[in-house]
PDB file of N, CA and C in Angstrom:
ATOM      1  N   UNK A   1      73.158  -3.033  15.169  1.00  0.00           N
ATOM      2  CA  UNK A   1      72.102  -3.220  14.219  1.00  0.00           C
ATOM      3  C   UNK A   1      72.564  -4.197  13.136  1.00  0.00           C
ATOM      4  N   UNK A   2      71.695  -5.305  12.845  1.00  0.00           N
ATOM      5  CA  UNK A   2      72.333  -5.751  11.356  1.00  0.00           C
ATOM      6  C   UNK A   2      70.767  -5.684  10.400  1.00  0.00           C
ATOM      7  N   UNK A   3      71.477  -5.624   9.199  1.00  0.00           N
ATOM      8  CA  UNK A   3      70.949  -5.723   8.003  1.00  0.00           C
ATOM      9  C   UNK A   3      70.439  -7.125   7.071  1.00  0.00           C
ATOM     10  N   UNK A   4      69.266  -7.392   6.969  1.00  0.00           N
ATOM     11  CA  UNK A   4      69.269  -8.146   6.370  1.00  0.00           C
ATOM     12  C   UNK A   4      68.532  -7.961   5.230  1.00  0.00           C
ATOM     13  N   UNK A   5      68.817  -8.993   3.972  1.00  0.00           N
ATOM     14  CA  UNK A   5      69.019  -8.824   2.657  1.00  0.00           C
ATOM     15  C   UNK A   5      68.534  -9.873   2.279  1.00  0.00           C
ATOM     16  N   UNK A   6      67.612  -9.670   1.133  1.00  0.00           N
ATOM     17  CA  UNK A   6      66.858 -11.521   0.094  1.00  0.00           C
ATOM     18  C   UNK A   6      66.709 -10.427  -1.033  1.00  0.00           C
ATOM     19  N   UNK A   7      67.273 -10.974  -2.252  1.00  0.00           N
ATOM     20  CA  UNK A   7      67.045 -10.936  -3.562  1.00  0.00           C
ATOM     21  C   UNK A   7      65.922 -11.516  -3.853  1.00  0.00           C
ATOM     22  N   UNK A   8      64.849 -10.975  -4.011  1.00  0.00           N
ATOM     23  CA  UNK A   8      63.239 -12.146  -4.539  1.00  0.00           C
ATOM     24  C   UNK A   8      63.294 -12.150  -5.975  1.00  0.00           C
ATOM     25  N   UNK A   9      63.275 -13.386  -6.992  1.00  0.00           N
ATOM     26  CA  UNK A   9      62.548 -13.460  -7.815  1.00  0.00           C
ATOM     27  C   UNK A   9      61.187 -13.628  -7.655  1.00  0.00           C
ATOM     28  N   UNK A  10      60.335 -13.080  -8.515  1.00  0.00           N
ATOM     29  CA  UNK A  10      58.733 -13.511  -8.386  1.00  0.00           C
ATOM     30  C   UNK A  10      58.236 -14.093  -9.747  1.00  0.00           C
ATOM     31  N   UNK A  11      57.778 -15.199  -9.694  1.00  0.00           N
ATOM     32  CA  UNK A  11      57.056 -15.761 -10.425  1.00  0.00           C
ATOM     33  C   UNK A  11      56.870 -15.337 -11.791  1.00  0.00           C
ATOM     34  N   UNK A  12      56.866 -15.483 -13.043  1.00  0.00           N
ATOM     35  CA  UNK A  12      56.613 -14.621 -14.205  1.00  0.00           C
ATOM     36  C   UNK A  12      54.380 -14.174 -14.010  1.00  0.00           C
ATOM     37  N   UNK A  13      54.506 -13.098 -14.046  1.00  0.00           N
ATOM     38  CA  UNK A  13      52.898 -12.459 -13.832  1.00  0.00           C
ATOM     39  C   UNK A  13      52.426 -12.690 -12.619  1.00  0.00           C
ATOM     40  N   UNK A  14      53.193 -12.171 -11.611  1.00  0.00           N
ATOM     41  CA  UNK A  14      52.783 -12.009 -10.589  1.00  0.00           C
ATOM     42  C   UNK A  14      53.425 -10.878  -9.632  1.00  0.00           C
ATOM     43  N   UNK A  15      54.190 -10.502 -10.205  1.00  0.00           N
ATOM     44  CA  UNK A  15      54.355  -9.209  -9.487  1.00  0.00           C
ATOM     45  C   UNK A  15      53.154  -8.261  -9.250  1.00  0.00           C
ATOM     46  N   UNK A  16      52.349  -7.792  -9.438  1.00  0.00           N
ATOM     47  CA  UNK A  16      51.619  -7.204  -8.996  1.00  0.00           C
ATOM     48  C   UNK A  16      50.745  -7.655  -7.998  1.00  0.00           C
ATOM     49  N   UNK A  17      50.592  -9.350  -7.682  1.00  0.00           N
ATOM     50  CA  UNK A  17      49.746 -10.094  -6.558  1.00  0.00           C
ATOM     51  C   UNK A  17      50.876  -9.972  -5.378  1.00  0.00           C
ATOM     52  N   UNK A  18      52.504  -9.570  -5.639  1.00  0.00           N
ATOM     53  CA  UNK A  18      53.116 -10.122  -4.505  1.00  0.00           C
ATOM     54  C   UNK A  18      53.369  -8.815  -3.961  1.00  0.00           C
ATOM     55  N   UNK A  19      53.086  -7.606  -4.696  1.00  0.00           N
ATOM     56  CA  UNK A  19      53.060  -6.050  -4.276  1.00  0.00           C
ATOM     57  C   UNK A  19      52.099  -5.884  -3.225  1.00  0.00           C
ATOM     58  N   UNK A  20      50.698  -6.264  -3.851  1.00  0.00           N
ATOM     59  CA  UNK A  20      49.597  -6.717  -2.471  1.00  0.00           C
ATOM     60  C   UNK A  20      50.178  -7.310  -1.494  1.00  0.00           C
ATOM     61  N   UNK A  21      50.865  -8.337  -1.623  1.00  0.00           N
ATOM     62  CA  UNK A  21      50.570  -9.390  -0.709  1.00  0.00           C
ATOM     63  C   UNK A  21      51.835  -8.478   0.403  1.00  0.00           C
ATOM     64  N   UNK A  22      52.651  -7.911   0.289  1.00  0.00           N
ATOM     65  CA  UNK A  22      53.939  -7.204   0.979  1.00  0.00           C
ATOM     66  C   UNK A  22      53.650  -6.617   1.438  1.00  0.00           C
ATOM     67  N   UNK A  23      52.373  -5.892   0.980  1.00  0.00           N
ATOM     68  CA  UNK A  23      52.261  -4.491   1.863  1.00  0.00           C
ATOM     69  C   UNK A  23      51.140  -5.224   2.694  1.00  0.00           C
ATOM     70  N   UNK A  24      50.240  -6.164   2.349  1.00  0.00           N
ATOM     71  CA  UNK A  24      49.625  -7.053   3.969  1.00  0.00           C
ATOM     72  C   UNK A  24      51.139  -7.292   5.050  1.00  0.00           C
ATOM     73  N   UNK A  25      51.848  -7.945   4.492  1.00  0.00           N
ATOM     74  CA  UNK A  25      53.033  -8.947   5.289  1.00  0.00           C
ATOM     75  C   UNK A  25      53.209  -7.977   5.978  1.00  0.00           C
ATOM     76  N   UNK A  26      53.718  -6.582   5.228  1.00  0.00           N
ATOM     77  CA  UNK A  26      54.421  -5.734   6.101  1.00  0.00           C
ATOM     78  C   UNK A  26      53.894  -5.276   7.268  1.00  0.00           C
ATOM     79  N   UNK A  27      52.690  -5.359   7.881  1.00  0.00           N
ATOM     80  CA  UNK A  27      52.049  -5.419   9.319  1.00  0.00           C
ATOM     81  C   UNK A  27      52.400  -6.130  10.480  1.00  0.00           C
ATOM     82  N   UNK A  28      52.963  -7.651   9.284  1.00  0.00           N
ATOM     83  CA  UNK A  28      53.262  -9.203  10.271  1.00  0.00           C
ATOM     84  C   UNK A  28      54.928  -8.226  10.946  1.00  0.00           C
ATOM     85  N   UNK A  29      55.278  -8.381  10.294  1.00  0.00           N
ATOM     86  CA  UNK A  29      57.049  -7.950  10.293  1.00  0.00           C
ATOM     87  C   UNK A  29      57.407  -6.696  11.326  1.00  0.00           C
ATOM     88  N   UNK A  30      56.566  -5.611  11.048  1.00  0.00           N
ATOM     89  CA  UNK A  30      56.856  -4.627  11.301  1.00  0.00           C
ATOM     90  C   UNK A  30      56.777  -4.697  12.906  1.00  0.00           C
ATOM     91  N   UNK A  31      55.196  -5.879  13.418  1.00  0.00           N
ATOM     92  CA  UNK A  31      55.247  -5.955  14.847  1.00  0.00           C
ATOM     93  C   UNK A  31      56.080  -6.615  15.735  1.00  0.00           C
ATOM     94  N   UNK A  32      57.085  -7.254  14.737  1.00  0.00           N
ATOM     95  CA  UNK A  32      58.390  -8.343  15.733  1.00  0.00           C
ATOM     96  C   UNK A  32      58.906  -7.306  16.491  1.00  0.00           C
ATOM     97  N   UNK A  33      59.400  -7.751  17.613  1.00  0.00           N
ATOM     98  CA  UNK A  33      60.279  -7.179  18.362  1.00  0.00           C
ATOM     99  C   UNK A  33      62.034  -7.551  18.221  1.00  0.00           C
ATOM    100  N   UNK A  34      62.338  -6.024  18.129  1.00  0.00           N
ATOM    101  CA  UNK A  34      63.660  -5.741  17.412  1.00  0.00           C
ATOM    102  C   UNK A  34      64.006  -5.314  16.265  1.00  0.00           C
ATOM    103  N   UNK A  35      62.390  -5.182  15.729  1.00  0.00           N
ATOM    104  CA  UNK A  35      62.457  -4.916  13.938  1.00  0.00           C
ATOM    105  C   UNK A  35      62.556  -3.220  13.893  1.00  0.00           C
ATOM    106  N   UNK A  36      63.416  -2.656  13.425  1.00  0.00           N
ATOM    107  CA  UNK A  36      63.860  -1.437  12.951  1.00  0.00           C
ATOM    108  C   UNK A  36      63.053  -0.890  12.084  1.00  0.00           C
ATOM    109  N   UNK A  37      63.250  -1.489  10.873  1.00  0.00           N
ATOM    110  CA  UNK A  37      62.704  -1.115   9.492  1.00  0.00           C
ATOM    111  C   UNK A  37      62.746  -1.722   8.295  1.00  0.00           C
ATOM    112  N   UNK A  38      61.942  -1.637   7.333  1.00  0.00           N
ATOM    113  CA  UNK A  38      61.711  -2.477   6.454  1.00  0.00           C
ATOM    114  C   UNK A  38      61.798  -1.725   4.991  1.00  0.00           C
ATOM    115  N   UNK A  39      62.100  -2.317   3.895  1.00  0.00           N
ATOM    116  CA  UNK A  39      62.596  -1.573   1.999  1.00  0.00           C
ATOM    117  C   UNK A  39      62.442  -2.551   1.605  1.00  0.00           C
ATOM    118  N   UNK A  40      61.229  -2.467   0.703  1.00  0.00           N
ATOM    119  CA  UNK A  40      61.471  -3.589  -0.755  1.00  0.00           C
ATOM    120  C   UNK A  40      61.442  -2.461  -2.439  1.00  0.00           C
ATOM    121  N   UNK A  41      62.473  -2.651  -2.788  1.00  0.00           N
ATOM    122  CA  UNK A  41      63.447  -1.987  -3.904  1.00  0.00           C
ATOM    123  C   UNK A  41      62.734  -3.271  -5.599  1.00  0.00           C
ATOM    124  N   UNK A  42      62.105  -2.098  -6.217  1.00  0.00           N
ATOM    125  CA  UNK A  42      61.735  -3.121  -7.176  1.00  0.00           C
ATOM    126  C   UNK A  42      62.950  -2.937  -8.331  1.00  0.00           C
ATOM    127  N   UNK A  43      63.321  -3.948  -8.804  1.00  0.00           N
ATOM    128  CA  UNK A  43      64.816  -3.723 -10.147  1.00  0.00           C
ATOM    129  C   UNK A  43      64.125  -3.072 -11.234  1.00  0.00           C
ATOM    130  N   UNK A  44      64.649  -2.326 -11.346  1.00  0.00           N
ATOM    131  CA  UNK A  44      64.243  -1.498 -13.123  1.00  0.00           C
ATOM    132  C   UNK A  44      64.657  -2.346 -14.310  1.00  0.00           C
ATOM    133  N   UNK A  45      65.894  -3.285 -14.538  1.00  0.00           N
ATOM    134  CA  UNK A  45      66.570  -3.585 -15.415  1.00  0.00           C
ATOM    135  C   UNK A  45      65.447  -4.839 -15.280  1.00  0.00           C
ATOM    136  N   UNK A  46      65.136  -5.956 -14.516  1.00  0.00           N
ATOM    137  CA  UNK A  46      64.494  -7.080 -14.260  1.00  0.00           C
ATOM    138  C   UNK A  46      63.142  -6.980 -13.584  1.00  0.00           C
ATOM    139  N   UNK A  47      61.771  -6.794 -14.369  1.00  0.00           N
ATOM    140  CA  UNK A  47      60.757  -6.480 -13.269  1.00  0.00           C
ATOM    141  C   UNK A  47      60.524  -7.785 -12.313  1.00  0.00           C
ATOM    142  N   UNK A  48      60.697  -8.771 -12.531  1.00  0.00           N
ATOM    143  CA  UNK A  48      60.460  -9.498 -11.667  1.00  0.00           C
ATOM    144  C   UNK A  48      61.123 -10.059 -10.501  1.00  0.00           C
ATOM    145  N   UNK A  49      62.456  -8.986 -10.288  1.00  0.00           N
ATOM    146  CA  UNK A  49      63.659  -8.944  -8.937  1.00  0.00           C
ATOM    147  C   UNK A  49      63.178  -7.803  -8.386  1.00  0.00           C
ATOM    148  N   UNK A  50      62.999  -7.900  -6.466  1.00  0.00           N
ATOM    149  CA  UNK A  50      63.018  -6.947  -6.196  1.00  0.00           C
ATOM    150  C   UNK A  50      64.452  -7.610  -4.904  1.00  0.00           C
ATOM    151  N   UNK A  51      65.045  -6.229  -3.733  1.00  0.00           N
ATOM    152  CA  UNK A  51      65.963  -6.488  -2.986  1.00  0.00           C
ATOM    153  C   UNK A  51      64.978  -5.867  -1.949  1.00  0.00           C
ATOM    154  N   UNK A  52      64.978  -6.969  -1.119  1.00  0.00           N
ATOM    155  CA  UNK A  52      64.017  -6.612   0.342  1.00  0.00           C
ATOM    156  C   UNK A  52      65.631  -6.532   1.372  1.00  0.00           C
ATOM    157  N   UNK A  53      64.864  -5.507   2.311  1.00  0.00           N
ATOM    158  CA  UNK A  53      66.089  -4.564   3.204  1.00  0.00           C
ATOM    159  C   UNK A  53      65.620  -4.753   4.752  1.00  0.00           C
ATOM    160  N   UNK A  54      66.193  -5.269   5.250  1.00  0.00           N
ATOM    161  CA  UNK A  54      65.063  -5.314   6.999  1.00  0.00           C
ATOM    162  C   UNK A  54      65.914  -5.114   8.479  1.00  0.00           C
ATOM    163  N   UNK A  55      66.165  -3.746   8.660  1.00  0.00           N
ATOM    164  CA  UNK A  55      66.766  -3.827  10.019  1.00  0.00           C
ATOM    165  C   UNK A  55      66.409  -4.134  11.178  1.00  0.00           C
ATOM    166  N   UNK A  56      67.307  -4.887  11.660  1.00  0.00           N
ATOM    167  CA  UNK A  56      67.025  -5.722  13.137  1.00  0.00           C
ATOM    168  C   UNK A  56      67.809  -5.263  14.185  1.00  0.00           C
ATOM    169  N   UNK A  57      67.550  -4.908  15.414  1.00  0.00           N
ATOM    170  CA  UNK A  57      68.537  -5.053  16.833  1.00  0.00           C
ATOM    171  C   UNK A  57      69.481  -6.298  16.501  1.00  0.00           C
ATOM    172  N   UNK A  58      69.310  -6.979  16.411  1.00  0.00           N
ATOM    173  CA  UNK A  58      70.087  -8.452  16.630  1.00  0.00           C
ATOM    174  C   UNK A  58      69.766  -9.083  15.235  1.00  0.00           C
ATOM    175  N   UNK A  59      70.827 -10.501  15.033  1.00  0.00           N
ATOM    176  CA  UNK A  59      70.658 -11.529  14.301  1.00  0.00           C
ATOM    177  C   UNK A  59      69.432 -12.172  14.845  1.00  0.00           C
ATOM    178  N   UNK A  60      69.591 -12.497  15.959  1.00  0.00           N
ATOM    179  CA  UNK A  60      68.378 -12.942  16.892  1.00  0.00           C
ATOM    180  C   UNK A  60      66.950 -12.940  16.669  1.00  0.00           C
ATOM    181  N   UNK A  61      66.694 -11.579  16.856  1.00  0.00           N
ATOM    182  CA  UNK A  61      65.820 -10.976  16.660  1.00  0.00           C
ATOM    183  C   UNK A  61      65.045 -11.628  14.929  1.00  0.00           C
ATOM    184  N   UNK A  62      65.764 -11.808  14.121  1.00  0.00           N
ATOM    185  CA  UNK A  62      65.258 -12.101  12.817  1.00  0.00           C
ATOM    186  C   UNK A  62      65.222 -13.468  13.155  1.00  0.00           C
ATOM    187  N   UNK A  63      66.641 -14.583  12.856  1.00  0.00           N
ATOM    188  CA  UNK A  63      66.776 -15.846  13.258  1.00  0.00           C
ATOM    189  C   UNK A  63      65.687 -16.747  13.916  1.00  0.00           C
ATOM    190  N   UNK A  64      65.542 -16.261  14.910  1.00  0.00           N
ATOM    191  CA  UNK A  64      64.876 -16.761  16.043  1.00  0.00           C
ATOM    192  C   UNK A  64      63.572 -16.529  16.582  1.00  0.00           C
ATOM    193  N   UNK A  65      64.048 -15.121  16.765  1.00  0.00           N
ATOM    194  CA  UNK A  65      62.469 -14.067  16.955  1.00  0.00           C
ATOM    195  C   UNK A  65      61.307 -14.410  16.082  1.00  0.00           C
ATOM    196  N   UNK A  66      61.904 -13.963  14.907  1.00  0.00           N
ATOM    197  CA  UNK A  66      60.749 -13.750  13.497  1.00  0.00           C
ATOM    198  C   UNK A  66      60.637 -15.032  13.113  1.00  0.00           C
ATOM    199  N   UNK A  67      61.603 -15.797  12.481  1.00  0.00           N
ATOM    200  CA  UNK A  67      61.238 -17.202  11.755  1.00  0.00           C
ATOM    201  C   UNK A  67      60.698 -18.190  13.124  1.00  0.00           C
ATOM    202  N   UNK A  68      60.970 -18.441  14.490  1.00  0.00           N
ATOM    203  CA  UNK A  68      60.551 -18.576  15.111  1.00  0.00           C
ATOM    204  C   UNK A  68      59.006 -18.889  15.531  1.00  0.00           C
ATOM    205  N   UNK A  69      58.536 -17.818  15.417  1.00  0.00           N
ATOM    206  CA  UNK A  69      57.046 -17.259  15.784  1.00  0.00           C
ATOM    207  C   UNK A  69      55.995 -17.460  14.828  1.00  0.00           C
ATOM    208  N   UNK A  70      54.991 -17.692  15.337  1.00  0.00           N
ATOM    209  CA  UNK A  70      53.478 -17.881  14.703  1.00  0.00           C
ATOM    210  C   UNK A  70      53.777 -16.855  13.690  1.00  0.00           C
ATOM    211  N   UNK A  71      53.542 -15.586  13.850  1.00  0.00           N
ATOM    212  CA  UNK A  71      53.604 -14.737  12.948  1.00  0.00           C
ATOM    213  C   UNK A  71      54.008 -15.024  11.499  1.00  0.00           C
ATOM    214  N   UNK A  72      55.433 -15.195  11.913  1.00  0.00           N
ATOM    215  CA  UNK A  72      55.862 -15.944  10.476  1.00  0.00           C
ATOM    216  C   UNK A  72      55.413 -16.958   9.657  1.00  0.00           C
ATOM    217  N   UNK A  73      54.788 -17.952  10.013  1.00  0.00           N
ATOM    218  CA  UNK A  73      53.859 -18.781   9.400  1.00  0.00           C
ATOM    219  C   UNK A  73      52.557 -17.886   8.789  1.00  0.00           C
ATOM    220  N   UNK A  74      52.059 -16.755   9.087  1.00  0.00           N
ATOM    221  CA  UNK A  74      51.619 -16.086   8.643  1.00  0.00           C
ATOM    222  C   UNK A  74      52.086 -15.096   7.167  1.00  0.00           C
ATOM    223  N   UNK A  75      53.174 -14.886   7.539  1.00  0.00           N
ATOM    224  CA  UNK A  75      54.603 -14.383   6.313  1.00  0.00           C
ATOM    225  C   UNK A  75      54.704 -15.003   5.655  1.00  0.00           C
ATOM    226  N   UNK A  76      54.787 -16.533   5.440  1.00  0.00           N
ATOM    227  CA  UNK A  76      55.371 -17.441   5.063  1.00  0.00           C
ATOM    228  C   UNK A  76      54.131 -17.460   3.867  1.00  0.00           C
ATOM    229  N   UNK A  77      53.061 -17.970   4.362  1.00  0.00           N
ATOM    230  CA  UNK A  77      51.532 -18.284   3.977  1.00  0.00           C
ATOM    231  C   UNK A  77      51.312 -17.185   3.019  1.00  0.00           C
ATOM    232  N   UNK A  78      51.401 -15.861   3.272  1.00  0.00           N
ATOM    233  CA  UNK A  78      51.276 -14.763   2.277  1.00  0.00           C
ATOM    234  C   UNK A  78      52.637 -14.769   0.913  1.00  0.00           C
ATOM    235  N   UNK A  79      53.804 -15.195   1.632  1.00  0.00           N
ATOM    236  CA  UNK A  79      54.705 -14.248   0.561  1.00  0.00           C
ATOM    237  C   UNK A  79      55.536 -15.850  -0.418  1.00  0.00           C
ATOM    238  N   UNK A  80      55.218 -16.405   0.792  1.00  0.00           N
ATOM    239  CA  UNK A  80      56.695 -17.555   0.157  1.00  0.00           C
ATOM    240  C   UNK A  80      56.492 -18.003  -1.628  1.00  0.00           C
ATOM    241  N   UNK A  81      54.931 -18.208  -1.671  1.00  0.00           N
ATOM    242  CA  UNK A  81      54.557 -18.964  -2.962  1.00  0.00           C
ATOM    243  C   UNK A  81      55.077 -18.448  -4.283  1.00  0.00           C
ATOM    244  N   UNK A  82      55.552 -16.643  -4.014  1.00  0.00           N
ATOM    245  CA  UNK A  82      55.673 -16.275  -5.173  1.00  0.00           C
ATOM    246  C   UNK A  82      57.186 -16.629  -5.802  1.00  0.00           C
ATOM    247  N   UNK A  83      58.002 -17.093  -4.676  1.00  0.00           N
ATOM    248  CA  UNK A  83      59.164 -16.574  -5.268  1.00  0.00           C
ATOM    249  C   UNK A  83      59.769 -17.887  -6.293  1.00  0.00           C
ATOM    250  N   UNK A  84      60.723 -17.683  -7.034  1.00  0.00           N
ATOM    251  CA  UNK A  84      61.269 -19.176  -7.580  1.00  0.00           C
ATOM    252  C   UNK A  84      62.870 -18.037  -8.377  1.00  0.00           C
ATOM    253  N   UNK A  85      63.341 -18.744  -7.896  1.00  0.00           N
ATOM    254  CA  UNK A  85      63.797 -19.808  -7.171  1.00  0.00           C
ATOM    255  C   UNK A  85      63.520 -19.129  -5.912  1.00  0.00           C
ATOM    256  N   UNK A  86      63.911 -19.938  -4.743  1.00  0.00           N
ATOM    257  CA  UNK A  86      63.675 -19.374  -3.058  1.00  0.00           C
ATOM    258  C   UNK A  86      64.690 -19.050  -2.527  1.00  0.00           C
ATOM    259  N   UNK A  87      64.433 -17.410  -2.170  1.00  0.00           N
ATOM    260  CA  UNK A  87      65.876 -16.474  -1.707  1.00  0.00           C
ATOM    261  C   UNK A  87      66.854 -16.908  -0.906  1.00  0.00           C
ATOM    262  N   UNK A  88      67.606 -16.593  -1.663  1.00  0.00           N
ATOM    263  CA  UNK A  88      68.863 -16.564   0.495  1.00  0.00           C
ATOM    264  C   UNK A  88      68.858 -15.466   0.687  1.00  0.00           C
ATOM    265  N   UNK A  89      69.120 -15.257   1.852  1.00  0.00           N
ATOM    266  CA  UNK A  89      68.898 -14.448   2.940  1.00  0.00           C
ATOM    267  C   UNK A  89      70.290 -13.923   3.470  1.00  0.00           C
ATOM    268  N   UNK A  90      70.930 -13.312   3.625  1.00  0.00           N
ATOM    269  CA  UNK A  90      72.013 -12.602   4.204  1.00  0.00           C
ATOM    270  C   UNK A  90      72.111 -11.476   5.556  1.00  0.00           C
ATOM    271  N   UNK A  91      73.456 -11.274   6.033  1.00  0.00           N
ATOM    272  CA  UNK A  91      73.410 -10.460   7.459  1.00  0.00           C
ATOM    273  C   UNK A  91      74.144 -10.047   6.858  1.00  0.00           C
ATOM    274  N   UNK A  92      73.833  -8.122   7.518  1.00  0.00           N
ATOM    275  CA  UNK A  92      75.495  -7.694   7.497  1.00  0.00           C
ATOM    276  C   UNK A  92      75.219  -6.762   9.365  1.00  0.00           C
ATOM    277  N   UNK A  93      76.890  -6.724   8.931  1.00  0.00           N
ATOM    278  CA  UNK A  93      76.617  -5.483  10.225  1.00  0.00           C
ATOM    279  C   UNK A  93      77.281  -4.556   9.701  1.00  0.00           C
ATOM    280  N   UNK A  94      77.135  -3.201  10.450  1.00  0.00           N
ATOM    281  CA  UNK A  94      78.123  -2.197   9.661  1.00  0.00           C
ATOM    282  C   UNK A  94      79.315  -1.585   9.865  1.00  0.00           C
ATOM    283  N   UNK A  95      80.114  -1.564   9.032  1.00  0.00           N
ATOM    284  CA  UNK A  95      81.426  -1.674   8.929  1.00  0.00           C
ATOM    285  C   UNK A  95      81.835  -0.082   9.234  1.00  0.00           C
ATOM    286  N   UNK A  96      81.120   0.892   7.771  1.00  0.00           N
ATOM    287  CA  UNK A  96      81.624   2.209   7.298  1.00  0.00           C
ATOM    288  C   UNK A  96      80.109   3.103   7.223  1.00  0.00           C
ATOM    289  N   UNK A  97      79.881   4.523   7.507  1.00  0.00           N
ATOM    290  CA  UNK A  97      80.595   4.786   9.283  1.00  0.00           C
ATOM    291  C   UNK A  97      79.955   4.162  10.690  1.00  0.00           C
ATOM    292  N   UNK A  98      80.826   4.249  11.014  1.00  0.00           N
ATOM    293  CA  UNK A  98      80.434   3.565  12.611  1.00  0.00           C
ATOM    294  C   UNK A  98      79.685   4.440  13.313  1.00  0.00           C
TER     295      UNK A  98
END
């Protein structure tokens, strides 16, 4: 399984349009194949950071699969506009416990 990880900033006054707009996306996402599961974590200290969480079978599966596919142009179209600066994205796999 790996983990993947984006720190979002959102836009100043728009967090509440990109809360909508996530829980549409989250339909796009949820139907990839290989997709596990999905967490978006809003920051208490910063309202406008949240940490989105997305388990995958594979790197693949996200990489390729998801950014890949029509779908995602659909993802893209809903979520991308809010963010600034524009996330990186990270893998992990897991280390502790196995």
């Amino acid at each position: 399984m790996i983990l993947e990880s984006a720190m979002l900033q959102v836009k100043p006054g728009e967090a509440e349009r990109f809360e909508a707009a996530f829980a549409e996306a989250s339909a796009i996402i949820s139907s990839m194949p290989g997709y596990r599961s999905h967490e978006l974590h809003a920051c208490i200290e910063e309202e406008r950071k949240y940490l989105l969480l997305v388990r995958w079978d594979t790197l693949e599966d996200h990489t390729i699969g998801f950014r890949g596919s029509e779908k995602y142009q659909e993802w893209e179209r809903l979520l991308h506009h809010f963010y600034d600066p524009f996330p990186t994205v990270e893998h992990y796999r897991r280390i502790y416990p196995s």
